[in-house]
N, C-alpha and C. Protein backbone atom coordinates (compact mmCIF):
# COMPACT_ATOMS: atom_id res chain seq x y z
N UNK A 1 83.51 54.19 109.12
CA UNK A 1 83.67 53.81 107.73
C UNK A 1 84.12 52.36 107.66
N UNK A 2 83.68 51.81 106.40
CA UNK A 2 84.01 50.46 106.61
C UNK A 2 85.08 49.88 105.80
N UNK A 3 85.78 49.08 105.36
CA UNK A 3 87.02 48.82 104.73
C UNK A 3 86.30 49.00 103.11
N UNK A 4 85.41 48.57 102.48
CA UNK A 4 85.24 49.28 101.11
C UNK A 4 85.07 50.34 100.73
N UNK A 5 84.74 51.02 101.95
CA UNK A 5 84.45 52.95 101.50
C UNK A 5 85.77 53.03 101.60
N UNK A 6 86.85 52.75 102.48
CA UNK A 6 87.87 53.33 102.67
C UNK A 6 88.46 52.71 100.74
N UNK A 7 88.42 51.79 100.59
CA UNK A 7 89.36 51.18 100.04
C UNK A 7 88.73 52.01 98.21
N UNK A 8 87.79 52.23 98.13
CA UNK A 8 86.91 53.07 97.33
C UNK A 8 87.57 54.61 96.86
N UNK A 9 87.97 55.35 98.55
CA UNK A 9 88.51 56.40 98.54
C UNK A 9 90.01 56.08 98.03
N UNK A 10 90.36 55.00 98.26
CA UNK A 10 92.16 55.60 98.12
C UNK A 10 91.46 55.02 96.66
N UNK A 11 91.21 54.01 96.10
CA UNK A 11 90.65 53.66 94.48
C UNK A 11 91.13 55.13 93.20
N UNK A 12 90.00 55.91 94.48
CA UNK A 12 89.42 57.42 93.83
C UNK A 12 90.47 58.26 93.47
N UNK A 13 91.32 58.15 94.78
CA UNK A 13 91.90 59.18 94.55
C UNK A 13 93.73 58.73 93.65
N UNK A 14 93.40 57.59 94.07
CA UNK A 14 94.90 56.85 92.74
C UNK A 14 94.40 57.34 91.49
N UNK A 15 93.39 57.21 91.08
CA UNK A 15 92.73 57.05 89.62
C UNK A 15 92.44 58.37 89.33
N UNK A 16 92.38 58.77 90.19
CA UNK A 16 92.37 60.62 89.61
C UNK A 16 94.11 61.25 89.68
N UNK A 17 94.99 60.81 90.45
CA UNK A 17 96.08 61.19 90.20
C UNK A 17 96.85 60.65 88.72
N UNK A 18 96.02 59.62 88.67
CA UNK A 18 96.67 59.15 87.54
C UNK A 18 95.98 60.03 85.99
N UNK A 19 94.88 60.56 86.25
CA UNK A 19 94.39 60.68 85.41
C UNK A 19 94.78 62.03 84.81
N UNK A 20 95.28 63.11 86.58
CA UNK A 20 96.13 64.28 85.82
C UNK A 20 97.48 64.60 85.18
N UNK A 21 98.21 63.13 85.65
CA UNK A 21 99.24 62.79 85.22
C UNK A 21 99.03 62.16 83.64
N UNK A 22 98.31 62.01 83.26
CA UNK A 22 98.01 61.77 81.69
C UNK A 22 97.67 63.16 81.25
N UNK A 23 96.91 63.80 81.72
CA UNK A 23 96.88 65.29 81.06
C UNK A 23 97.66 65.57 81.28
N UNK A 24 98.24 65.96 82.22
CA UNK A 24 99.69 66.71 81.68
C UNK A 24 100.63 66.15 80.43
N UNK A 25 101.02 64.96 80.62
CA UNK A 25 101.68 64.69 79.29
C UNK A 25 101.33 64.71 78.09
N UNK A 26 99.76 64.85 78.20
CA UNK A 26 98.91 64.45 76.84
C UNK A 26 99.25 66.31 76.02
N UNK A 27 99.14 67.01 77.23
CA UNK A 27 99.02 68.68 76.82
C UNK A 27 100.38 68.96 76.78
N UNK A 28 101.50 68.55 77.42
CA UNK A 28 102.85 68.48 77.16
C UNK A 28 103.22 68.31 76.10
N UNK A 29 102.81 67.11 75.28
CA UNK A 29 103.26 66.12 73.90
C UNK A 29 102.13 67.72 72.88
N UNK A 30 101.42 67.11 72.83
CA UNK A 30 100.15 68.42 72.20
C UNK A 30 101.21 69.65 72.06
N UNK A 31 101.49 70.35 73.40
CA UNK A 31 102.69 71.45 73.01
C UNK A 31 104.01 71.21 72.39
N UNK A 32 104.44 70.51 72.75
CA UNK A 32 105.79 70.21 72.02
C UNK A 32 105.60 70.03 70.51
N UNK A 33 104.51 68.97 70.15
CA UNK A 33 104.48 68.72 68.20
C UNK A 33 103.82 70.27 67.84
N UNK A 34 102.84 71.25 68.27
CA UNK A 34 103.10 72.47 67.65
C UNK A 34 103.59 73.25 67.98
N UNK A 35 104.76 73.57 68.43
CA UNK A 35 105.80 74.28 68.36
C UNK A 35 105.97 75.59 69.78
N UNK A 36 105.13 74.95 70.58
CA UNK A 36 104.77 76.26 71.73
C UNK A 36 105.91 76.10 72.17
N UNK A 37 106.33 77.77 73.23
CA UNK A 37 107.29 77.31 73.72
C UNK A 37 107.49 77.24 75.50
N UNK A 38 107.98 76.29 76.44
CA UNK A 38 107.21 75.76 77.27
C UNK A 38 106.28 74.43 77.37
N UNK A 39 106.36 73.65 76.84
CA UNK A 39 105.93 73.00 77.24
C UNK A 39 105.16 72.64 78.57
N UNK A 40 106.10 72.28 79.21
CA UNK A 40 106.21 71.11 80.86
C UNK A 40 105.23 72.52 81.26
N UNK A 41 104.72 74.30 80.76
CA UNK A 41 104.10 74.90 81.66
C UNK A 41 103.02 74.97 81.45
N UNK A 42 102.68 74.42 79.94
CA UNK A 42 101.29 74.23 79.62
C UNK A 42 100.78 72.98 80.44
N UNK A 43 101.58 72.18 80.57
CA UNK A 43 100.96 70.39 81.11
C UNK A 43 100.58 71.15 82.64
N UNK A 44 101.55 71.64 82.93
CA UNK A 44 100.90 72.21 84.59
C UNK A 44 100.01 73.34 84.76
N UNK A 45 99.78 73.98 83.80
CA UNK A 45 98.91 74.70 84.14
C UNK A 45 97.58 73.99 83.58
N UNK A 46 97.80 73.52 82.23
CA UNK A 46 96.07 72.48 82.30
C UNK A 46 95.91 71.67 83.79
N UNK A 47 96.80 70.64 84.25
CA UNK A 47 96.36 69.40 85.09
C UNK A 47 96.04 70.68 86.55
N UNK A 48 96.74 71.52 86.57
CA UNK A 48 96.91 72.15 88.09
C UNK A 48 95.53 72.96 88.24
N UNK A 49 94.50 73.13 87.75
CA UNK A 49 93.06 74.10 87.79
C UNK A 49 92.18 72.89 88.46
N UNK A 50 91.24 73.41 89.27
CA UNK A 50 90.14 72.44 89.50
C UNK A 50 89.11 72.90 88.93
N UNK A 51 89.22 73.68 87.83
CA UNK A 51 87.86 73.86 87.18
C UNK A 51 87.74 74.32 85.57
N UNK A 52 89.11 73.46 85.25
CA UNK A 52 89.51 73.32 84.08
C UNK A 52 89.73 74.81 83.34
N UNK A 53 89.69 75.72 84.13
CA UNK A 53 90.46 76.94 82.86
C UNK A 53 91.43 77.00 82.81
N UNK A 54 92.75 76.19 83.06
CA UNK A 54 93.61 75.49 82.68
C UNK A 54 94.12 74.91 81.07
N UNK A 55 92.70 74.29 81.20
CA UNK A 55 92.55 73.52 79.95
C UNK A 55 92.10 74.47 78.62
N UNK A 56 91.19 75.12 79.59
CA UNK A 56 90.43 76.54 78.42
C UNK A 56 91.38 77.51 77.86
N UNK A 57 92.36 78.12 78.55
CA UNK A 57 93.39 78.85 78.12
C UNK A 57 93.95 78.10 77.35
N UNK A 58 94.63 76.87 77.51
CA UNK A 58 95.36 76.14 76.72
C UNK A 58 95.09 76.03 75.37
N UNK A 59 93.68 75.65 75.24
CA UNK A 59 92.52 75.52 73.90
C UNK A 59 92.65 76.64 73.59
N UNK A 60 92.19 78.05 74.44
CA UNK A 60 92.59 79.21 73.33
C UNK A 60 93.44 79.76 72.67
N UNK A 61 94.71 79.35 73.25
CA UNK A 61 96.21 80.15 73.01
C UNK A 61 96.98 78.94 71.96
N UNK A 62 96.59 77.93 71.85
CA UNK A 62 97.46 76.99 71.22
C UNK A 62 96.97 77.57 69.57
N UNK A 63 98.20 77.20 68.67
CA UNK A 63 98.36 77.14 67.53
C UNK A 63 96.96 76.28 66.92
N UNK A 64 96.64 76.90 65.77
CA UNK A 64 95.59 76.15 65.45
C UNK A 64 95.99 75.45 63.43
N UNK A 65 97.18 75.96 63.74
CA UNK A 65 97.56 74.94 62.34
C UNK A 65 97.89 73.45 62.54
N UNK A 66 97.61 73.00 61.39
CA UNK A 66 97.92 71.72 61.79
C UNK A 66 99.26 71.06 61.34
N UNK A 67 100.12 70.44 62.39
CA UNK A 67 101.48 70.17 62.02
C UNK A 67 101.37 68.82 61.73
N UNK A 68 102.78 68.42 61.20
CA UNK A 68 102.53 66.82 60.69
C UNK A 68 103.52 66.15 62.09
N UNK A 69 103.07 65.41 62.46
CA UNK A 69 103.94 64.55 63.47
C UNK A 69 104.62 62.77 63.14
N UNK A 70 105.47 62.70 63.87
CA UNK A 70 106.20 61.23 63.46
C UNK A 70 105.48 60.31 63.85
N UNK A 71 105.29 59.01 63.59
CA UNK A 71 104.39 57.99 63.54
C UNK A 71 104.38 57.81 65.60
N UNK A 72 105.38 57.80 65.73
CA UNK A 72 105.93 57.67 67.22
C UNK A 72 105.44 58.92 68.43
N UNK A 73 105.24 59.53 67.67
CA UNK A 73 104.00 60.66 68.45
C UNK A 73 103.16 60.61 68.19
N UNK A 74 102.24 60.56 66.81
CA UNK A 74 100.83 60.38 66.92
C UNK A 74 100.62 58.92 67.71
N UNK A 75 101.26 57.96 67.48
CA UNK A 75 101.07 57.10 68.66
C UNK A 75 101.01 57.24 69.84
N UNK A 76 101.70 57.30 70.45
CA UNK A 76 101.54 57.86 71.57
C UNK A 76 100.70 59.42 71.59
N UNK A 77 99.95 59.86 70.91
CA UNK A 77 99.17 60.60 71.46
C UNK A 77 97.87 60.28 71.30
N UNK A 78 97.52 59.14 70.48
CA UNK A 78 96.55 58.21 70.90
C UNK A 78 96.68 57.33 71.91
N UNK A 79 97.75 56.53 72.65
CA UNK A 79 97.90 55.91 73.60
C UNK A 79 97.62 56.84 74.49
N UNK A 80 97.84 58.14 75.25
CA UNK A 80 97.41 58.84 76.16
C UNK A 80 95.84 58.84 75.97
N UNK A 81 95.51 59.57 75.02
CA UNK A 81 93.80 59.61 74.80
C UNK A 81 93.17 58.47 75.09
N UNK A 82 94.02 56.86 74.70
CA UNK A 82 93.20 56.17 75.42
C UNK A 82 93.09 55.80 76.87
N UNK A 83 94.24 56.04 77.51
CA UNK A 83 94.30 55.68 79.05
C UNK A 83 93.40 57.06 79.54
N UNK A 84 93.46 58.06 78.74
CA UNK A 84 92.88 58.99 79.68
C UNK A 84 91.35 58.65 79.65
N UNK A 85 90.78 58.43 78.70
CA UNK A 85 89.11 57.98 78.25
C UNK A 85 88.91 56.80 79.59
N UNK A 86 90.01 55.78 79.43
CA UNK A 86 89.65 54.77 80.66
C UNK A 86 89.57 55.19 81.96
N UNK A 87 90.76 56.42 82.24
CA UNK A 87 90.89 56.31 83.41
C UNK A 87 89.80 57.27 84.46
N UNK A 88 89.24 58.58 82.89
CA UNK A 88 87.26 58.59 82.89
C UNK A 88 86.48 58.30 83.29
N UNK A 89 86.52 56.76 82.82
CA UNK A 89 85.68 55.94 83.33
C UNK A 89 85.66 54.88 84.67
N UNK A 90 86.89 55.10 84.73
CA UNK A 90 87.12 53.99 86.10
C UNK A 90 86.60 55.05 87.48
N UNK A 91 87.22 56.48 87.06
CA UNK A 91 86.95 57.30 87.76
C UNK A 91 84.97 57.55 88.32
N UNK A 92 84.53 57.73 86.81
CA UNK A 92 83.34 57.46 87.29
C UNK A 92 82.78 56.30 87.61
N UNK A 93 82.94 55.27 87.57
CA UNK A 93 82.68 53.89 88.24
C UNK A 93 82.92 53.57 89.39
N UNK A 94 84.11 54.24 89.95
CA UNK A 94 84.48 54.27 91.41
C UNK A 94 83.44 55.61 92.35
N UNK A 95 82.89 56.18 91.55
CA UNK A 95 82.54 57.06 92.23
C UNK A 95 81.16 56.78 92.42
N UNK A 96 80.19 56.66 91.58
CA UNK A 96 79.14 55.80 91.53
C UNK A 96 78.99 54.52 92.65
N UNK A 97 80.04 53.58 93.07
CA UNK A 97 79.94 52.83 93.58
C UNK A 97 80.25 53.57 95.38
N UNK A 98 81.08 54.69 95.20
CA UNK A 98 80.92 55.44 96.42
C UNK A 98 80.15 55.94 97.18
N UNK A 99 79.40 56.66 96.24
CA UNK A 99 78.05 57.03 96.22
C UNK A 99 76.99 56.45 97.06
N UNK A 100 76.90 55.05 96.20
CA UNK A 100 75.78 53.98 96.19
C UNK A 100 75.94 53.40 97.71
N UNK A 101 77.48 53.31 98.07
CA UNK A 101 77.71 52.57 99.32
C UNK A 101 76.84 53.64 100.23
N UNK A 102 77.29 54.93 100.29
CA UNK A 102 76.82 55.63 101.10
C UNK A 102 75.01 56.01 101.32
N UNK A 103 74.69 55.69 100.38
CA UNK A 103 73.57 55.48 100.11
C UNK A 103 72.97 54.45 100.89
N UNK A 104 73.40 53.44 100.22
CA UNK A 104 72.91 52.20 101.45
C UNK A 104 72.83 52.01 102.96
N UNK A 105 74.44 52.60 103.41
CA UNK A 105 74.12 52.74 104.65
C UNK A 105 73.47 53.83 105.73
N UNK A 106 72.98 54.79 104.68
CA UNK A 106 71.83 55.41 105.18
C UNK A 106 70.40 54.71 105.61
């Protein structure tokens, strides 16, 4: 392997740790403004699935009224949504370029 595949992989795998570390807080904050109780077990059980029924339970069992939140949480729960959308995309950009390397040196 050569120093950009390597350097590709650790890329990958920062950017995906980071990225479950935003879901969790994003589904943390999400539980806390409607009123579940538990929190911190919803954030770990969404980020902790590798095939997102984590996330699916979460979606089914959560409250579906809508609560009013303080300016200081809906902020920040758009600031998560956006790092998480980026970190999406960096994810697939790094991976694509992983890909492609391996590709080539075939």
């Amino acid at each position: 392997m050569t120093w950009y595949v390597l350097t590709l992989i650790c890329l990958l795998v920062v950017t995906n740790g980071m990225f479950v570390y935003q879901l969790f807080k994003l589904v943390e904050l999400d539980a806390s403004i409607r009123g579940m109780r538990h929190p911190k077990f919803w954030g770990l059980l969404t980020a902790g699935g590798q095939r997102g029924e984590g996330l699916l339970l979460y979606l089914l069992t959560r409250n579906k009224a809508i609560y009013s939140m303080e300016i200081e949480e809906q902020e920040e729960l758009e600031n998560r949504k956006k790092r998480l959308l980026y970190l999406l995309i960096l994810n697939i950009i790094f991976a694509i370029f992983l890909f492609s390397s391996f590709i080539v040196n075939i």
